[in-house]
N, C-alpha and C. Protein backbone atom coordinates (compact mmCIF):
# COMPACT_ATOMS: atom_id res chain seq x y z
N UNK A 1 -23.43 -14.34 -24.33
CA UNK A 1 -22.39 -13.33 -24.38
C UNK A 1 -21.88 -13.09 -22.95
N UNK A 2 -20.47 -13.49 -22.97
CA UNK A 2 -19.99 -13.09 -21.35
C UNK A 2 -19.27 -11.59 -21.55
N UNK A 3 -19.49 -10.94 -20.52
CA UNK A 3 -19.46 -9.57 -20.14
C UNK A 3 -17.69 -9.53 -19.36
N UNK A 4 -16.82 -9.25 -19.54
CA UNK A 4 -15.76 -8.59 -19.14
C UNK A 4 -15.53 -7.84 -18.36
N UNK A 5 -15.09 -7.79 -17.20
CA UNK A 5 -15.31 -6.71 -16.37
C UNK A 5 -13.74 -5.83 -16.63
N UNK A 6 -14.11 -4.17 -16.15
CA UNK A 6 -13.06 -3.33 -16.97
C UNK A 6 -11.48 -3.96 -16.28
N UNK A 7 -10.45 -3.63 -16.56
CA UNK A 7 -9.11 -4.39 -16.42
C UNK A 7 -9.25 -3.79 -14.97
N UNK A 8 -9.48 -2.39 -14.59
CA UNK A 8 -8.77 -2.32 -12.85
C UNK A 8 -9.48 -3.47 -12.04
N UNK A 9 -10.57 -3.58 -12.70
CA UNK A 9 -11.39 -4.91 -11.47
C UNK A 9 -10.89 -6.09 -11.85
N UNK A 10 -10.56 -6.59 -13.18
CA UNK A 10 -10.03 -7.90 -13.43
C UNK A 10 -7.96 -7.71 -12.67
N UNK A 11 -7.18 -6.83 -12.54
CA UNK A 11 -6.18 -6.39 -11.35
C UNK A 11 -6.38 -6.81 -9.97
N UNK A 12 -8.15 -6.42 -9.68
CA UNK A 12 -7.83 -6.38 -8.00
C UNK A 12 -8.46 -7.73 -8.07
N UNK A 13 -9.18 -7.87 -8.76
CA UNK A 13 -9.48 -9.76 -8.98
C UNK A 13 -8.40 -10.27 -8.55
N UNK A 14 -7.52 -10.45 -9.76
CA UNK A 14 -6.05 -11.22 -9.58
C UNK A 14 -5.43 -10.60 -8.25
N UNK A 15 -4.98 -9.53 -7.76
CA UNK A 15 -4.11 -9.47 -6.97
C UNK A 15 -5.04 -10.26 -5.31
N UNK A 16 -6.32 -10.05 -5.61
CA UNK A 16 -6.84 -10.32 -4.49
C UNK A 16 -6.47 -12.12 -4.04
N UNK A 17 -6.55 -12.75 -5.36
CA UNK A 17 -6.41 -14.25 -5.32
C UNK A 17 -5.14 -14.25 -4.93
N UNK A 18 -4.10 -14.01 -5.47
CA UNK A 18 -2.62 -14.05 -5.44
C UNK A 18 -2.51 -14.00 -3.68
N UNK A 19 -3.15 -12.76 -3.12
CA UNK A 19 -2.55 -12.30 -1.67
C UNK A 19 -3.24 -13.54 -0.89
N UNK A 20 -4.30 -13.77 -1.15
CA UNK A 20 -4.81 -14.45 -0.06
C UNK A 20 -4.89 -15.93 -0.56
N UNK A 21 -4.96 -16.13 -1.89
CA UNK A 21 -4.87 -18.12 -1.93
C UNK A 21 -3.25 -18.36 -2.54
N UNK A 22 -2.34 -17.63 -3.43
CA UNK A 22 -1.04 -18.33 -3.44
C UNK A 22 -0.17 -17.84 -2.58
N UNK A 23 0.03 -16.59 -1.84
CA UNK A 23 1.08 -15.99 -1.12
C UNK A 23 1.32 -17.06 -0.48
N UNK A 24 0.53 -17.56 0.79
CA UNK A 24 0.64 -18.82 1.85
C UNK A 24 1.17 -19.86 0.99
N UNK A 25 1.36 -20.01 -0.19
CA UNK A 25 1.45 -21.08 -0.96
C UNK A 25 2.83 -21.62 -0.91
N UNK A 26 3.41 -20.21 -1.33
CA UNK A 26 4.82 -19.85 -1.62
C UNK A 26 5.60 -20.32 -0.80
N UNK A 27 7.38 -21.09 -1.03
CA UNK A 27 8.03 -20.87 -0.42
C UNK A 27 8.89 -19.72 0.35
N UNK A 28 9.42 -20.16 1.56
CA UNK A 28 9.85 -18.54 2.16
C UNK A 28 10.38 -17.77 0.97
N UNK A 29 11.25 -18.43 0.02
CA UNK A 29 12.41 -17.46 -0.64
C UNK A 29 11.80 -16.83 -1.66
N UNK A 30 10.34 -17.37 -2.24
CA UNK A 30 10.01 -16.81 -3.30
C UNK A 30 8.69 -15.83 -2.81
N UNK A 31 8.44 -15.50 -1.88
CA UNK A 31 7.45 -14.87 -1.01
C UNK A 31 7.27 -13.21 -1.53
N UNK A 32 8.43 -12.98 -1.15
CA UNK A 32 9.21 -11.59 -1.63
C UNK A 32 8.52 -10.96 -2.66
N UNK A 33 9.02 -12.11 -3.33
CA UNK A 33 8.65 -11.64 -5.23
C UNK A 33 6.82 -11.92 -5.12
N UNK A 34 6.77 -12.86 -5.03
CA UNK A 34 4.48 -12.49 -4.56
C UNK A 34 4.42 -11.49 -4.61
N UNK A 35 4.62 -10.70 -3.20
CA UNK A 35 4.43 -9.75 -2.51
C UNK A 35 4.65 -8.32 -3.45
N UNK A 36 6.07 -8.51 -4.58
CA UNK A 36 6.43 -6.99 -4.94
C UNK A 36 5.31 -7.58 -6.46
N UNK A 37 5.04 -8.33 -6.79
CA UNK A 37 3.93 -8.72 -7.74
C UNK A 37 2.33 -8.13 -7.41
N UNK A 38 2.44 -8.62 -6.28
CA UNK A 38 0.81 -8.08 -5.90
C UNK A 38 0.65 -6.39 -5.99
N UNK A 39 1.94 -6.02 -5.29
CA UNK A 39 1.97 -4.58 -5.30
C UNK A 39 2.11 -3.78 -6.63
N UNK A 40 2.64 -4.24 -7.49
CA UNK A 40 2.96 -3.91 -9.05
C UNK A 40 1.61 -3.65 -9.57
N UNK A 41 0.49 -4.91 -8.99
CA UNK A 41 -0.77 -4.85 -9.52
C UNK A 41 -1.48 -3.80 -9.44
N UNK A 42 -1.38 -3.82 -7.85
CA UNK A 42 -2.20 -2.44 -7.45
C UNK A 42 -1.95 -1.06 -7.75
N UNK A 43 -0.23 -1.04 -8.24
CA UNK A 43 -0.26 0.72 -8.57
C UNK A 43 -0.49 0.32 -10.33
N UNK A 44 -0.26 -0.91 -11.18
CA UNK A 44 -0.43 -0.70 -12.27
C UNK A 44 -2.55 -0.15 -12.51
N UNK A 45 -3.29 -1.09 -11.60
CA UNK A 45 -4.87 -0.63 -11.51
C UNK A 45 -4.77 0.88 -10.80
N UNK A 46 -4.27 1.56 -10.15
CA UNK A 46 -4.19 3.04 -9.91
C UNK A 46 -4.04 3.70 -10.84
N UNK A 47 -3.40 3.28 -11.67
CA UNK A 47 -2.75 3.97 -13.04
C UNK A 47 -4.09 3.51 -13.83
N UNK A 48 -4.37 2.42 -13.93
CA UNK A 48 -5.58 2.57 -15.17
C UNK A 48 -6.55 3.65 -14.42
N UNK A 49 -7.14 3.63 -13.30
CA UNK A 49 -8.33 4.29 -12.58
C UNK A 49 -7.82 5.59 -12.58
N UNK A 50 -6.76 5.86 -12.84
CA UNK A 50 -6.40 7.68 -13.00
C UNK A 50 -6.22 7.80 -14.68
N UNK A 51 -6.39 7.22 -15.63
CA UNK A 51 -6.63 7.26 -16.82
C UNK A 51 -6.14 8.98 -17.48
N UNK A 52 -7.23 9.39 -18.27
CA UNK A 52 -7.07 10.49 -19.03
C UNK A 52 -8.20 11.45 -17.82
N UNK A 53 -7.91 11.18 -16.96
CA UNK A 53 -8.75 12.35 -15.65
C UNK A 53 -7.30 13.08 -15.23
N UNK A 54 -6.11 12.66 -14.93
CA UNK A 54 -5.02 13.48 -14.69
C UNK A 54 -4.01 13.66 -15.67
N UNK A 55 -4.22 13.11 -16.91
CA UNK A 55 -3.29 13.02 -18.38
C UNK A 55 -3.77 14.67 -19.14
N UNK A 56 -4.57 14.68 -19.20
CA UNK A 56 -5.36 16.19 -19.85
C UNK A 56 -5.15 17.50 -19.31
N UNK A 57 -5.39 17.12 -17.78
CA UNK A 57 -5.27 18.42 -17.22
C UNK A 57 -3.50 18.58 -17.18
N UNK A 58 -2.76 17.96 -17.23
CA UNK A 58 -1.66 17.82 -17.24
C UNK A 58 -1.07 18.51 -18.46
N UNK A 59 -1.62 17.76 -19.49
CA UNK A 59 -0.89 18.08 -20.69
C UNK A 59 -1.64 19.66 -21.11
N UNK A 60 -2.55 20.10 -20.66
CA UNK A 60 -3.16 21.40 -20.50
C UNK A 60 -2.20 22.78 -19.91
N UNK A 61 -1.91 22.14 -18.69
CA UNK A 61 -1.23 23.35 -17.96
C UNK A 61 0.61 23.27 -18.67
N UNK A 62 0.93 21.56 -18.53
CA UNK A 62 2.57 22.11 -19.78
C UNK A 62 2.51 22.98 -21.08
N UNK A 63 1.24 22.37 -21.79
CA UNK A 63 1.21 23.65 -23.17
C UNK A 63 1.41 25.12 -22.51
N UNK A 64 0.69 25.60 -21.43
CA UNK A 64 0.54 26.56 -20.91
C UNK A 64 1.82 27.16 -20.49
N UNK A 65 2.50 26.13 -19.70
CA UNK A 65 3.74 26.49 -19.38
C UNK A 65 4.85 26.85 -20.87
N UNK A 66 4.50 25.31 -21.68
CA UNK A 66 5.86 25.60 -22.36
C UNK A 66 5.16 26.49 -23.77
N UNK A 67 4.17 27.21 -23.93
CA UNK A 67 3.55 28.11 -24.93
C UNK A 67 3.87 26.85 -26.27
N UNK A 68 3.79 26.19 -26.24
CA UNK A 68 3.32 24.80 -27.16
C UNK A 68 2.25 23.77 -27.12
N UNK A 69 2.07 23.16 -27.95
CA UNK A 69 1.33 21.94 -27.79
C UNK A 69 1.78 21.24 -28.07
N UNK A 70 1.25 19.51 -28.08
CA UNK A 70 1.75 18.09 -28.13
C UNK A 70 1.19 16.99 -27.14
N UNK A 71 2.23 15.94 -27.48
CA UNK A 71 1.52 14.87 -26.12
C UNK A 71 2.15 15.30 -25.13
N UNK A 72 1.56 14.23 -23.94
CA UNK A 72 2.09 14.72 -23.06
C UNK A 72 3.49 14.26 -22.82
N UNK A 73 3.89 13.10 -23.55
CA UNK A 73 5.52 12.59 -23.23
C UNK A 73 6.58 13.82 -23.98
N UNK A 74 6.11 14.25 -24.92
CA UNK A 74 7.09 15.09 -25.83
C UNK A 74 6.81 16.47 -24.68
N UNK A 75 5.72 16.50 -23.92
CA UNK A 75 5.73 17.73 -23.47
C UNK A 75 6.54 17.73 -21.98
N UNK A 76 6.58 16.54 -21.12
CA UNK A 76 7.47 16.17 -20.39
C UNK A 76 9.18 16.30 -20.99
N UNK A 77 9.53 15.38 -21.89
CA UNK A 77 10.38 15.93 -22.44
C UNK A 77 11.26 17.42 -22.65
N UNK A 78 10.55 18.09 -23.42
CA UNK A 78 10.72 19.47 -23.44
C UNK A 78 10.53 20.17 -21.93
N UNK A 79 10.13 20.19 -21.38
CA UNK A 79 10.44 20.45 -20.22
C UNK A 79 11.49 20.00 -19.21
N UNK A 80 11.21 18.76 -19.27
CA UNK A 80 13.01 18.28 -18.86
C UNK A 80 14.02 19.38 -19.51
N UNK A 81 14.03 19.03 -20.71
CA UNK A 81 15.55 19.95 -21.63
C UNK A 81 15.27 21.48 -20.84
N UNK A 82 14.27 22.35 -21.12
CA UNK A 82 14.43 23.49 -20.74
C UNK A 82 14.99 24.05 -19.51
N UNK A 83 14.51 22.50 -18.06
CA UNK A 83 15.02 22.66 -16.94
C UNK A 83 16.74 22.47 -16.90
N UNK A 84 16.60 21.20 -17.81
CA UNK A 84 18.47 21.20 -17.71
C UNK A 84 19.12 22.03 -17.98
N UNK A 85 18.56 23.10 -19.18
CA UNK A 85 19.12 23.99 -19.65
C UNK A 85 19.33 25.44 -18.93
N UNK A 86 18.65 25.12 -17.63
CA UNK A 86 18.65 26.65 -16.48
C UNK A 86 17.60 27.51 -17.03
N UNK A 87 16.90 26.90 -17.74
CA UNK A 87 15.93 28.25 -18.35
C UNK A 87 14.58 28.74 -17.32
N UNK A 88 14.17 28.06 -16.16
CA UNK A 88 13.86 28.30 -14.97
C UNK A 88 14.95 28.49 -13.91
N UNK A 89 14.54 29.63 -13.28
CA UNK A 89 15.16 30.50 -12.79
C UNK A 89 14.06 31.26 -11.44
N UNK A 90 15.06 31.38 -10.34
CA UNK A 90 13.73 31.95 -9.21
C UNK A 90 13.00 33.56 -9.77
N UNK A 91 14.02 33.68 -9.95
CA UNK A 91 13.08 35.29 -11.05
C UNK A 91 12.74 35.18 -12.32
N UNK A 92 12.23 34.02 -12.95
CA UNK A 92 11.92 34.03 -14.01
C UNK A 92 10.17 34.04 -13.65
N UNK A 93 9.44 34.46 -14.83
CA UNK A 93 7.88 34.83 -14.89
C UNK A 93 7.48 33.48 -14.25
N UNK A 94 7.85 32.30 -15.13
CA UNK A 94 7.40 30.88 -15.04
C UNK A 94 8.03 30.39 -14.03
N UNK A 95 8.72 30.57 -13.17
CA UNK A 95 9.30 29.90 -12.20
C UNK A 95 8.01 29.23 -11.17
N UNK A 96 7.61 29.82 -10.67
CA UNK A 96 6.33 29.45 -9.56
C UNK A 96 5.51 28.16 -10.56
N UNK A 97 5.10 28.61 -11.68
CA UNK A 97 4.31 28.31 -12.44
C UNK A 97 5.17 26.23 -12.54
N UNK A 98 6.37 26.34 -12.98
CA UNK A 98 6.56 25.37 -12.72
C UNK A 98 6.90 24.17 -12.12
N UNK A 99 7.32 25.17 -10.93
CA UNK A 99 7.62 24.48 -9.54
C UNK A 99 5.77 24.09 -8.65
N UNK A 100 4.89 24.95 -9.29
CA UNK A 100 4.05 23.96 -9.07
C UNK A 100 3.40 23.09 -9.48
N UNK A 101 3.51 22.98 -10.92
CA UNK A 101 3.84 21.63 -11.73
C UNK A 101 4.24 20.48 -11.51
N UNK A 102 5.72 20.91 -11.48
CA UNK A 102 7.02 19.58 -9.99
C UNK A 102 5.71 18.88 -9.28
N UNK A 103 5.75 19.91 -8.25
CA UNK A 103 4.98 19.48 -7.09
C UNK A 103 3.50 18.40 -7.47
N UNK A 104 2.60 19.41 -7.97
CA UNK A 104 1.89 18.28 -8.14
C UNK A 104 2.08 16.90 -9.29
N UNK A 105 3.12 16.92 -10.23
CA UNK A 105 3.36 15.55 -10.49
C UNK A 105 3.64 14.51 -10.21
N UNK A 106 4.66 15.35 -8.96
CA UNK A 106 5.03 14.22 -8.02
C UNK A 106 4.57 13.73 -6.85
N UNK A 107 3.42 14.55 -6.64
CA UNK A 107 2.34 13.94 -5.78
C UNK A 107 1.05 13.01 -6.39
N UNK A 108 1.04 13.64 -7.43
CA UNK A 108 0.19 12.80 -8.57
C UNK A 108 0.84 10.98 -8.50
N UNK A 109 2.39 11.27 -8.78
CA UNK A 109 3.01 9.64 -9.04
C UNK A 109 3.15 8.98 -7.89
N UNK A 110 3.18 10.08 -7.00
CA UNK A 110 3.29 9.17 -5.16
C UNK A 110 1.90 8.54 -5.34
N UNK A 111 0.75 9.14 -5.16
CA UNK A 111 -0.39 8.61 -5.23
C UNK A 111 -0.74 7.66 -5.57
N UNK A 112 -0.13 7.34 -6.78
CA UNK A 112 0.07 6.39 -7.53
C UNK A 112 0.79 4.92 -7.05
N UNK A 113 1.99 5.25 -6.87
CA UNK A 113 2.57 4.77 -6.83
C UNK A 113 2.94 4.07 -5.26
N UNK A 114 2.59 4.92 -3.91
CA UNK A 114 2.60 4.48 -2.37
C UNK A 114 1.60 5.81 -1.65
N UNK A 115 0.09 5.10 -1.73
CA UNK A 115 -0.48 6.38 -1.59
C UNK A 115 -0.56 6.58 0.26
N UNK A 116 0.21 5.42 0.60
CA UNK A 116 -0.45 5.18 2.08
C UNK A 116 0.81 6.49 2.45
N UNK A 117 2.08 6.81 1.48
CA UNK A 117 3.19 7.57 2.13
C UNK A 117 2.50 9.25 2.32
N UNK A 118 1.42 9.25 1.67
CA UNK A 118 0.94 10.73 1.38
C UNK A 118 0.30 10.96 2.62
N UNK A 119 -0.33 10.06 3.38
CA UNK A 119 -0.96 9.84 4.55
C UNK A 119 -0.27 9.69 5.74
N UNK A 120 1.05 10.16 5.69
CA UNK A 120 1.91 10.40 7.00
C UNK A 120 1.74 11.69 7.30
């Protein structure tokens, strides 16, 4: 019986081979594309390794916010509409409440997504 190792390690497997035995491989013009490949890898394995550890608490504090439940895409959603709709407001109760929401989602997806930028 061969054993599988979980997908973020079979990711940095592959991206590790890619950077260091085909990148050099590559011609100049197709180098580029390696390069935004390897990187794809690494925030798609960030994303598995942040799993349902930042999905829960997430979809926890929107119920909270939007006094509903659901997933978390329908709850993103609904929140979008309510924002388009001006229904946050600097004097509204929830205002703070969801502007620090904003904030940490989108430090959540930086993380994710270019964590070295969080480190400036």
């Amino acid at each position: 019986m061969t054993l599988v190792p979980p997908g973020s390690d079979l990711l940095d497997i592959a991206r590790k081979e890619l950077r260091e035995l085909l990148l050099g491989e590559l011609p100049p013009e197709k180098r580029y594309a390696g390069l935004m490949i390897a990187n794809a890898m690494a925030i798609a394995r960030r994303e598995l390794l942040a799993g349902e550890t930042t999905s829960a608490p997430e979809r926890e504090q929107l119920s909270e916010i939007l006094g509903m439940e659901g997933d978390l895409e329908a709850l993103r959603t609904e929140l979008a509409k309510q924002i388009r709709a001006g229904r946050y407001k600097p004097e509204d109760e929830d205002y703070d409440k969801v502007t620090r929401h904003l904030q940490e989602a989108a430090t959540h997806a930086l993380a994710t997504s270019n964590p070295r930028y969080l480190k400036r």
